[in-house]
N, C-alpha and C. Protein backbone atom coordinates (compact mmCIF):
# COMPACT_ATOMS: atom_id res chain seq x y z
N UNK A 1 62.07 -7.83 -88.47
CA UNK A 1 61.82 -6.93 -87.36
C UNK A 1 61.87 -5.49 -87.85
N UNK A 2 60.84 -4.85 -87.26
CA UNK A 2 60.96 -3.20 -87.59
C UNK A 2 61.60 -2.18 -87.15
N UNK A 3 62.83 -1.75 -88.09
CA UNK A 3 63.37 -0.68 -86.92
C UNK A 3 62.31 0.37 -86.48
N UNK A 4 63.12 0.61 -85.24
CA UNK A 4 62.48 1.86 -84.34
C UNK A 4 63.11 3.09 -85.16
N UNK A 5 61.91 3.96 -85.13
CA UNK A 5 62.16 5.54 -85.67
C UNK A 5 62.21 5.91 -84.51
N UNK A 6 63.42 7.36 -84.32
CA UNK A 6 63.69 8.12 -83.18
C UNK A 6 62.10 9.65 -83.16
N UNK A 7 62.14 9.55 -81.96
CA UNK A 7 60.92 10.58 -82.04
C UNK A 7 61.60 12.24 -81.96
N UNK A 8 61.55 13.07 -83.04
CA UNK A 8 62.28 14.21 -83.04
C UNK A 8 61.17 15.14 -83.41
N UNK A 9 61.37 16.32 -82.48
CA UNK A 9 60.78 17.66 -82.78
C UNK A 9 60.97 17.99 -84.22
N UNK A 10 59.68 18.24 -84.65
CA UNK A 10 59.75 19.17 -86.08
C UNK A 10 59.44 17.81 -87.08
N UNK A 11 59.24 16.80 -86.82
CA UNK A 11 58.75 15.60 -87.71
C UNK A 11 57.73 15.84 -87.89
N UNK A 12 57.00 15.45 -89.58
CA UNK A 12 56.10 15.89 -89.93
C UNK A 12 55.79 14.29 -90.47
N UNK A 13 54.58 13.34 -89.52
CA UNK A 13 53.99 12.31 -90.07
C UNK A 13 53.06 11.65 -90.69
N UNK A 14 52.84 11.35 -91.17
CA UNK A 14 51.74 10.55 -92.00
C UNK A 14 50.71 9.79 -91.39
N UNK A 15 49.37 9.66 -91.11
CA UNK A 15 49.05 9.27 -89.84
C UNK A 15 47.63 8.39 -90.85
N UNK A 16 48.14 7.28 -90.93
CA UNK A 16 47.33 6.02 -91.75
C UNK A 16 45.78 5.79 -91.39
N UNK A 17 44.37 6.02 -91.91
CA UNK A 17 43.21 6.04 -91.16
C UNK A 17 42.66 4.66 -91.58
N UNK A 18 41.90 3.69 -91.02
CA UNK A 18 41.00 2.63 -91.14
C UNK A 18 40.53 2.30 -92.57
N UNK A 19 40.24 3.93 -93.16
CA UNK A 19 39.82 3.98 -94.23
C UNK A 19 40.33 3.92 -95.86
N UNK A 20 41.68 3.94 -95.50
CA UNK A 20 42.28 4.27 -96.61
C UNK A 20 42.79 5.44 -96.96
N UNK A 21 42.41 6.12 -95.93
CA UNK A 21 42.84 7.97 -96.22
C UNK A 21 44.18 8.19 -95.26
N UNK A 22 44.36 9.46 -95.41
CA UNK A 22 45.53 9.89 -94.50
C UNK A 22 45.41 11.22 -94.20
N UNK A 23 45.55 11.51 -92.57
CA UNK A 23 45.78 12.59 -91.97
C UNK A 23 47.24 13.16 -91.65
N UNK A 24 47.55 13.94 -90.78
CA UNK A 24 49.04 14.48 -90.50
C UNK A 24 49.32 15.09 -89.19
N UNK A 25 50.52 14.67 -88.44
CA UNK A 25 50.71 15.63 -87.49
C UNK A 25 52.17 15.92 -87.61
N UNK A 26 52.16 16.62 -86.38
CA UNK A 26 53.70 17.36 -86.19
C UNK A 26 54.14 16.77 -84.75
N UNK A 27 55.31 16.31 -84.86
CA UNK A 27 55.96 16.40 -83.28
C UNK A 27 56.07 17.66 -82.92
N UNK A 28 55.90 17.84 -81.40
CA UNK A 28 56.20 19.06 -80.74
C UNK A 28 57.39 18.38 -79.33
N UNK A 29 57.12 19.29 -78.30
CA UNK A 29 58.06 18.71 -77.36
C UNK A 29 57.20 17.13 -76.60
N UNK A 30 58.46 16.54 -76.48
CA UNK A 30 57.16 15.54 -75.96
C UNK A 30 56.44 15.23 -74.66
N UNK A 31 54.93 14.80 -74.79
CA UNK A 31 54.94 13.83 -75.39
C UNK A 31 53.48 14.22 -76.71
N UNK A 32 53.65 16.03 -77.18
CA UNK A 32 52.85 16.24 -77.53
C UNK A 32 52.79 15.97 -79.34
N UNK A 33 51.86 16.22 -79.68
CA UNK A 33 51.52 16.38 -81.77
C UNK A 33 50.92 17.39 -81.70
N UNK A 34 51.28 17.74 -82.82
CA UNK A 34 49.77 18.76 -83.34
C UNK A 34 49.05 17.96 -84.66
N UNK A 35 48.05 17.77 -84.22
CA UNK A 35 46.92 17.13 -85.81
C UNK A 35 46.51 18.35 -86.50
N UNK A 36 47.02 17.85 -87.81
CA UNK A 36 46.39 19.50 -88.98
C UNK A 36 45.22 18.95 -89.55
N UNK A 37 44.43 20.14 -90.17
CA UNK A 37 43.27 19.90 -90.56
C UNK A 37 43.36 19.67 -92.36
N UNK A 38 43.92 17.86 -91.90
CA UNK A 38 43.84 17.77 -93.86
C UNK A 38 43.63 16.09 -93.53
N UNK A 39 42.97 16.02 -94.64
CA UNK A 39 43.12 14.54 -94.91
C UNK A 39 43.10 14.24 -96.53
N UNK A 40 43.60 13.26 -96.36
CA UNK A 40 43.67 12.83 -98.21
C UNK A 40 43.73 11.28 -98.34
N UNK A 41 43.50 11.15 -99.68
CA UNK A 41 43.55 9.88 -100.28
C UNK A 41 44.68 9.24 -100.82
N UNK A 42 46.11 10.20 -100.76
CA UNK A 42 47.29 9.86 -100.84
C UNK A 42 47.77 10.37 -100.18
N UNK A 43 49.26 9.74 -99.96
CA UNK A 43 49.88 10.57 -98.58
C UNK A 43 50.17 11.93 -99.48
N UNK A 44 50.28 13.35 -98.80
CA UNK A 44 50.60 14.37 -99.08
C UNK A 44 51.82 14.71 -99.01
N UNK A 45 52.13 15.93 -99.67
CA UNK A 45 53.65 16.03 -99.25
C UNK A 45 53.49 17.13 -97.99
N UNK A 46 54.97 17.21 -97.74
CA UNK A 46 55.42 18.06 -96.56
C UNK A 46 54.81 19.86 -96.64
N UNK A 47 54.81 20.10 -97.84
CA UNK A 47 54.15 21.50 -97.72
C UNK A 47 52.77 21.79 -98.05
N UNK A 48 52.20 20.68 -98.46
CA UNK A 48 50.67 20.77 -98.18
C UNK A 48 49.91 20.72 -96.90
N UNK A 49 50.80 19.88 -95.68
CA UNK A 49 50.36 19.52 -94.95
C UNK A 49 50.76 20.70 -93.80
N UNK A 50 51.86 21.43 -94.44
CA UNK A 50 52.18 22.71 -93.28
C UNK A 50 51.65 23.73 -94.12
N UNK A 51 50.53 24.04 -95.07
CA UNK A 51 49.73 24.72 -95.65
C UNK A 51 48.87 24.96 -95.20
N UNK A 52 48.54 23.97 -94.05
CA UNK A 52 46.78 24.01 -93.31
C UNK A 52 46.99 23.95 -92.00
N UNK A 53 45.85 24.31 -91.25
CA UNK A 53 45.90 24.70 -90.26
C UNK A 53 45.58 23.37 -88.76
N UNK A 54 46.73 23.71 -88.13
CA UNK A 54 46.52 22.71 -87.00
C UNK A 54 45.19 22.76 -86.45
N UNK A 55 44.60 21.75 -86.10
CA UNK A 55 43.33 21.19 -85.19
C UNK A 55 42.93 21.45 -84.10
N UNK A 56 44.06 20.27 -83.10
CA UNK A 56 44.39 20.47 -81.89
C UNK A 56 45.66 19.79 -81.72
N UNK A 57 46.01 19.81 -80.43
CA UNK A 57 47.33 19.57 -80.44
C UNK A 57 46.99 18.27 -78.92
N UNK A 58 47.71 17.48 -78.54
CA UNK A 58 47.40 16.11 -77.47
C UNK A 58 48.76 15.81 -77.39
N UNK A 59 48.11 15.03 -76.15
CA UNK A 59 49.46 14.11 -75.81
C UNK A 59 49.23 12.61 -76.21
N UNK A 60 50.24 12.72 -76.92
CA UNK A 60 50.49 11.41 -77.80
C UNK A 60 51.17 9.96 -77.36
N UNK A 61 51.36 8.71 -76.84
CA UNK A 61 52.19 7.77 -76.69
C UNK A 61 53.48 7.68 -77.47
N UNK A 62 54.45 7.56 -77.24
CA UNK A 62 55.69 7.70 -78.07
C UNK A 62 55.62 6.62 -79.15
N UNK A 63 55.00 5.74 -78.73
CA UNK A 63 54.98 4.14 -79.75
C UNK A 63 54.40 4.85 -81.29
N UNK A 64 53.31 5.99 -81.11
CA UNK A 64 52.77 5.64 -82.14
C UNK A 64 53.88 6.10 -83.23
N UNK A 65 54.88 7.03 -83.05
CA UNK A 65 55.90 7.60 -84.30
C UNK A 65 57.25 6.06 -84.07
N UNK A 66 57.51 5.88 -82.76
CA UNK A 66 59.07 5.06 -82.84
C UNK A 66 58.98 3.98 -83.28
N UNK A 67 57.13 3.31 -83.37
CA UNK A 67 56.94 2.05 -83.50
C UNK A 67 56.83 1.77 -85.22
N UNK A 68 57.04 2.93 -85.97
CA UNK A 68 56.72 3.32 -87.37
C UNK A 68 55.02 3.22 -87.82
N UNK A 69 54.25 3.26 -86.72
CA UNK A 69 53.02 3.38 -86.63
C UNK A 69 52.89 4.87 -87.99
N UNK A 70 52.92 5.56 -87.14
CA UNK A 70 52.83 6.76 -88.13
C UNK A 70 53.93 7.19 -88.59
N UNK A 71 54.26 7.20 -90.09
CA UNK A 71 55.45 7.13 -90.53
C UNK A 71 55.80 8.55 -90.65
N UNK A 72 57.18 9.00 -90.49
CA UNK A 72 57.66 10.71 -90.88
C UNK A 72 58.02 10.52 -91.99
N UNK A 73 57.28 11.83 -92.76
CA UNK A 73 57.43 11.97 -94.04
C UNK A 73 58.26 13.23 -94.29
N UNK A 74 58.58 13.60 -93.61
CA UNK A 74 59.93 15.23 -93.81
C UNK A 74 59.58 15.85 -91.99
N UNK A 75 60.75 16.87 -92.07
CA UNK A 75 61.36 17.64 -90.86
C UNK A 75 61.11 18.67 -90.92
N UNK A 76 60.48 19.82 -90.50
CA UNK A 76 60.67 21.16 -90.48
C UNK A 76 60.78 21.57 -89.09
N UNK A 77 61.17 22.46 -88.70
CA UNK A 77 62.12 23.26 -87.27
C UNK A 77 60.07 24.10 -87.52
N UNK A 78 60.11 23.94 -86.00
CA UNK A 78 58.52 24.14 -85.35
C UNK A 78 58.80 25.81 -85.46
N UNK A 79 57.78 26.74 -86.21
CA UNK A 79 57.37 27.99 -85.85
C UNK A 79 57.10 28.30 -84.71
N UNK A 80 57.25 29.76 -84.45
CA UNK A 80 56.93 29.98 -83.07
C UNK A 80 56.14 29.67 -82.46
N UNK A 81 54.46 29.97 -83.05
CA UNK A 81 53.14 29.31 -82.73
C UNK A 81 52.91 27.58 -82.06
N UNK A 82 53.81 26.62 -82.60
CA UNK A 82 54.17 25.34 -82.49
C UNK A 82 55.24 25.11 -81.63
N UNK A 83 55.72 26.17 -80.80
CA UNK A 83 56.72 26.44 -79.41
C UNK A 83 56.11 26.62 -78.22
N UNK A 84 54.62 27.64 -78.16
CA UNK A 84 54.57 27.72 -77.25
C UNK A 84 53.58 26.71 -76.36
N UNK A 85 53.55 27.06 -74.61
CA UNK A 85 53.13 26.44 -73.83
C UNK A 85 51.81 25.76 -74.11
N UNK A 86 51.17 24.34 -74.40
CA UNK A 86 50.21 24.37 -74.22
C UNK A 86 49.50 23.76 -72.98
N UNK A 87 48.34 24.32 -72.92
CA UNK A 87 47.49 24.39 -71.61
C UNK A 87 46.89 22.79 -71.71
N UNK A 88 46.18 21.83 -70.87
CA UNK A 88 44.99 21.22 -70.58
C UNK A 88 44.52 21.33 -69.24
N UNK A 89 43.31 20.45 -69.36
CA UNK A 89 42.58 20.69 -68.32
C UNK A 89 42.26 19.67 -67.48
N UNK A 90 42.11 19.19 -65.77
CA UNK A 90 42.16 18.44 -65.36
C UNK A 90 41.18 18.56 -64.54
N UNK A 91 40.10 17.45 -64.52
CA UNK A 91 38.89 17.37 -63.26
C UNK A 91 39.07 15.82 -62.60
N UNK A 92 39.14 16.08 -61.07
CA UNK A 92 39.04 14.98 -60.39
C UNK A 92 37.77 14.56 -60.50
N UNK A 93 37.69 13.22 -60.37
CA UNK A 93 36.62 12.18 -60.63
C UNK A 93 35.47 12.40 -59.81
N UNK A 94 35.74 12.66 -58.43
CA UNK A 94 35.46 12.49 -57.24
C UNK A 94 34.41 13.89 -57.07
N UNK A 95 35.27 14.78 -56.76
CA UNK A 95 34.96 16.23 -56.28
C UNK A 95 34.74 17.21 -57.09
N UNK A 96 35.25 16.77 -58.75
CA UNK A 96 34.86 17.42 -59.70
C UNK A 96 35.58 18.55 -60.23
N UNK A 97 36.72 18.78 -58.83
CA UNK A 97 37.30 20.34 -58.94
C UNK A 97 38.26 20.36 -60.06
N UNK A 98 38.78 21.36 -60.73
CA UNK A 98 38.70 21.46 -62.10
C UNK A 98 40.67 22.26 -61.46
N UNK A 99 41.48 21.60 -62.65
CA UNK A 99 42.90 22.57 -62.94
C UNK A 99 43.09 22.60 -63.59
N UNK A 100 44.14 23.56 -64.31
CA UNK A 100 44.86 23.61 -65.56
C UNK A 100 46.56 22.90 -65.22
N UNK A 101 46.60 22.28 -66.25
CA UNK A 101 48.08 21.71 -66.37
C UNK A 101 49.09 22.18 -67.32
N UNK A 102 50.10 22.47 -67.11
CA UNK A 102 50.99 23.04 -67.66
C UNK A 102 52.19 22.88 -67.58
N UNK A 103 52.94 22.08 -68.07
CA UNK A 103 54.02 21.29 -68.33
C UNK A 103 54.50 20.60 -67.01
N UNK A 104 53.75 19.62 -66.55
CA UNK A 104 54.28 18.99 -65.42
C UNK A 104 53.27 20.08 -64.15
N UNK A 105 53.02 21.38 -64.25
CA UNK A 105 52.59 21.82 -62.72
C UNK A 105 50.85 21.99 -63.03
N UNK A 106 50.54 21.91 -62.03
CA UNK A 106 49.07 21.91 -61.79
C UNK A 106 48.67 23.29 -61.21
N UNK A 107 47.55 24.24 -61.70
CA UNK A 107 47.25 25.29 -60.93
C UNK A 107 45.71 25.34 -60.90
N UNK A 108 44.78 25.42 -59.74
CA UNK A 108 43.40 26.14 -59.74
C UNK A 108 42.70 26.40 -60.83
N UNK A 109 41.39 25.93 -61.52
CA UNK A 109 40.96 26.70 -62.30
C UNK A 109 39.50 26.75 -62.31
N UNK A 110 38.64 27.70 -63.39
CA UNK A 110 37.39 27.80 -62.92
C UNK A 110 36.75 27.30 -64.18
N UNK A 111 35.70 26.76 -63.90
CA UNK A 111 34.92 25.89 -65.23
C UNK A 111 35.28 27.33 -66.60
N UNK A 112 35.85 27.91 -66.80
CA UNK A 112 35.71 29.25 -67.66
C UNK A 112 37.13 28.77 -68.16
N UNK A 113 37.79 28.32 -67.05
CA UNK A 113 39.42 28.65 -67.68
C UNK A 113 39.38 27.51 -68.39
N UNK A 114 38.48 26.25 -67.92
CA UNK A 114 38.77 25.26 -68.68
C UNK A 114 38.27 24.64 -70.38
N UNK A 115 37.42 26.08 -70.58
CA UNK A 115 37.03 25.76 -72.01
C UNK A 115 37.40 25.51 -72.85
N UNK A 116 37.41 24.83 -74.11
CA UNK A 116 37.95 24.81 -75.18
C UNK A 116 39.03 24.07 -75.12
N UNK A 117 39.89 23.77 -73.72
CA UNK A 117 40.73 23.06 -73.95
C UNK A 117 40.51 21.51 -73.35
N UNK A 118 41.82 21.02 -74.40
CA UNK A 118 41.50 19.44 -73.81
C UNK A 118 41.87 19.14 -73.25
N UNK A 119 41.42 17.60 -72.27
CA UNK A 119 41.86 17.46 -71.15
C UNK A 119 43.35 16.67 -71.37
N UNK A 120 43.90 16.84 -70.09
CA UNK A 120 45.20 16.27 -69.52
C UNK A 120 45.06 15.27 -69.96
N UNK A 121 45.10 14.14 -71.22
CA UNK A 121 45.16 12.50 -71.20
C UNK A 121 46.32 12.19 -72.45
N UNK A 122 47.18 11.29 -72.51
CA UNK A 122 47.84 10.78 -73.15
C UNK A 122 47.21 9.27 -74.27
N UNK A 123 47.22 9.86 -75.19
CA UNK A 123 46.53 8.83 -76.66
C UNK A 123 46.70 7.96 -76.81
N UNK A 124 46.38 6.91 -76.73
CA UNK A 124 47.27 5.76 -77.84
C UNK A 124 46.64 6.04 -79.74
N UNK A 125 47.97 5.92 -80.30
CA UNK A 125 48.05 6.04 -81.77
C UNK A 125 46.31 5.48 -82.30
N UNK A 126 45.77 4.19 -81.81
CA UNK A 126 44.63 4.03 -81.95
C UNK A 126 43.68 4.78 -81.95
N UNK A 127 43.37 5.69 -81.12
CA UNK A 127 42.35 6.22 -80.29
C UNK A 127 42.48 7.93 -81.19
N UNK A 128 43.48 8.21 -81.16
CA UNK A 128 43.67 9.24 -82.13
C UNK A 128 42.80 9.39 -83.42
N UNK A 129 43.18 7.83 -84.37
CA UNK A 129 42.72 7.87 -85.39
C UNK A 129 41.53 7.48 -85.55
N UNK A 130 41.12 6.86 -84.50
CA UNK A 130 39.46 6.34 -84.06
C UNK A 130 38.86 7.94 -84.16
N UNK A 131 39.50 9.36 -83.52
CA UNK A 131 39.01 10.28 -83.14
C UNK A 131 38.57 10.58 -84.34
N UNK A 132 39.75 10.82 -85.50
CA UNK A 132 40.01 11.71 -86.62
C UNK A 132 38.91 11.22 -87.60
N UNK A 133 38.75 9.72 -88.00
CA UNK A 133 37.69 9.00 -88.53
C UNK A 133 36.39 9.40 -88.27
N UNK A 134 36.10 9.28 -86.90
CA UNK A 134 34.76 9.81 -86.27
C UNK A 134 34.65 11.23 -86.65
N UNK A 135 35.72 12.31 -86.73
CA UNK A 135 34.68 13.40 -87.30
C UNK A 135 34.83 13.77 -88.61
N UNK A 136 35.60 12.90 -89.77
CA UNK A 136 35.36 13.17 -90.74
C UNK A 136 33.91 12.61 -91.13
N UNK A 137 33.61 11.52 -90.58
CA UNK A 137 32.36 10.81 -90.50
C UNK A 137 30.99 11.94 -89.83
N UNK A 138 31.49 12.22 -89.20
CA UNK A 138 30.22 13.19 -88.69
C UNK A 138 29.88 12.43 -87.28
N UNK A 139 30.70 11.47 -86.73
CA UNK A 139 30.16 10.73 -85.07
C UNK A 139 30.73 10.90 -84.29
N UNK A 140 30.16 11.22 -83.02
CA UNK A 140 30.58 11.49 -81.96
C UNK A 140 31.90 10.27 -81.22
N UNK A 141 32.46 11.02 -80.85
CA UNK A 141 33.65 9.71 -80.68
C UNK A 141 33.76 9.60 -79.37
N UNK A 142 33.82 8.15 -78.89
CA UNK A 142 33.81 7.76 -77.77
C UNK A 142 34.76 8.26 -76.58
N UNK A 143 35.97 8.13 -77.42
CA UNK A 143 37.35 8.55 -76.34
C UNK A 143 37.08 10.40 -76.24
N UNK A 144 36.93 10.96 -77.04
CA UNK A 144 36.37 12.29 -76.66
C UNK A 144 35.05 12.44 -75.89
N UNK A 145 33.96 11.61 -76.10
CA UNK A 145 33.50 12.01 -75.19
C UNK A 145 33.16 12.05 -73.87
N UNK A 146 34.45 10.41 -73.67
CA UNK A 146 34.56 9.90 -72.49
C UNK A 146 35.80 11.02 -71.24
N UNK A 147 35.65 12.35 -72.22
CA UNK A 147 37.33 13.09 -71.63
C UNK A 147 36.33 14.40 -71.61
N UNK A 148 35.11 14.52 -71.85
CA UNK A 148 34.87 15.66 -71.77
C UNK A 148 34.92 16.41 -70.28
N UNK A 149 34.67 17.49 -70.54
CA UNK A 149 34.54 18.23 -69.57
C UNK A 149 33.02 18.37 -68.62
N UNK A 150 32.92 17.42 -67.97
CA UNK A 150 31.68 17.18 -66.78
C UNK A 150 31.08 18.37 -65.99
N UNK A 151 29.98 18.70 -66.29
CA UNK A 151 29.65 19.59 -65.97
C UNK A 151 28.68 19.40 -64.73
N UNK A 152 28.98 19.95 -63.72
CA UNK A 152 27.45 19.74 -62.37
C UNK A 152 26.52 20.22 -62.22
């Protein structure tokens, strides 16, 4: 049986791809990561991977770090940049009307506020690396484009 890893701020993991390669994120508060922009053919160490620059940042399922899915490979205490609030964006199905979310509260927003950011959805560890694969590959990925932002 596999022990459970505890999920702690400032874990820096190893994030295993289909392919044989390896990407990286960071715990933040949960239930978020930040994905950096590296991948390699061996796992990297801890200061290569806080050498480069975060991606984006999501909400993650807790399984994928406690389940040793993605293994932590070292700890570092989150920079300020990796503290603060992050935004997503939320459109009802229905009516289309568009908010921003922000730690638990919901506020008004206008197709403008919602650019660039991603929407309100929680990952499974799968779907992540399905993402990360697809654009080192150059393909459009399903779970992203099934979250985009709908335009009328």
């Amino acid at each position: 049986m596999t022990k459970r890893v505890r999920r702690k701020v400032g874990d820096i993991v190893s994030i295993p791809l289909s392919d044989g390669q390896y990407t990286y994120g960071r715990v933040l508060a949960e239930p978020l990561i930040a994905i950096y922009n590296h991948v390699s053919v061996s796992e990297a160490d801890v200061e290569t991977v806080l050498s480069r620059p975060v991606k984006y940042i999501l909400a993650v399922m807790n399984n994928a770090v406690t389940s040793g899915r993605w293994r932590v490979i070292g700890r570092v205490d989150l920079e300020a940049g990796l503290q603060k609030t992050v935004r997503f964006f939320q459109q009802d199905k229905f009516s289309g009307k568009l908010s921003i979310y922000v730690e638990g509260e919901e506020f008004p927003a206008t197709l403008e506020d919602c650019l660039g950011l991603e929407r309100n959805a929680v990952w499974d560890a799968e779907h992540v690396e399905d993402r990360i694969l697809d654009e080192i590959n150059g393909r459009p990925n399903k779970w992203v484009e099934s979250l985009k932002l709908k335009l009328n």
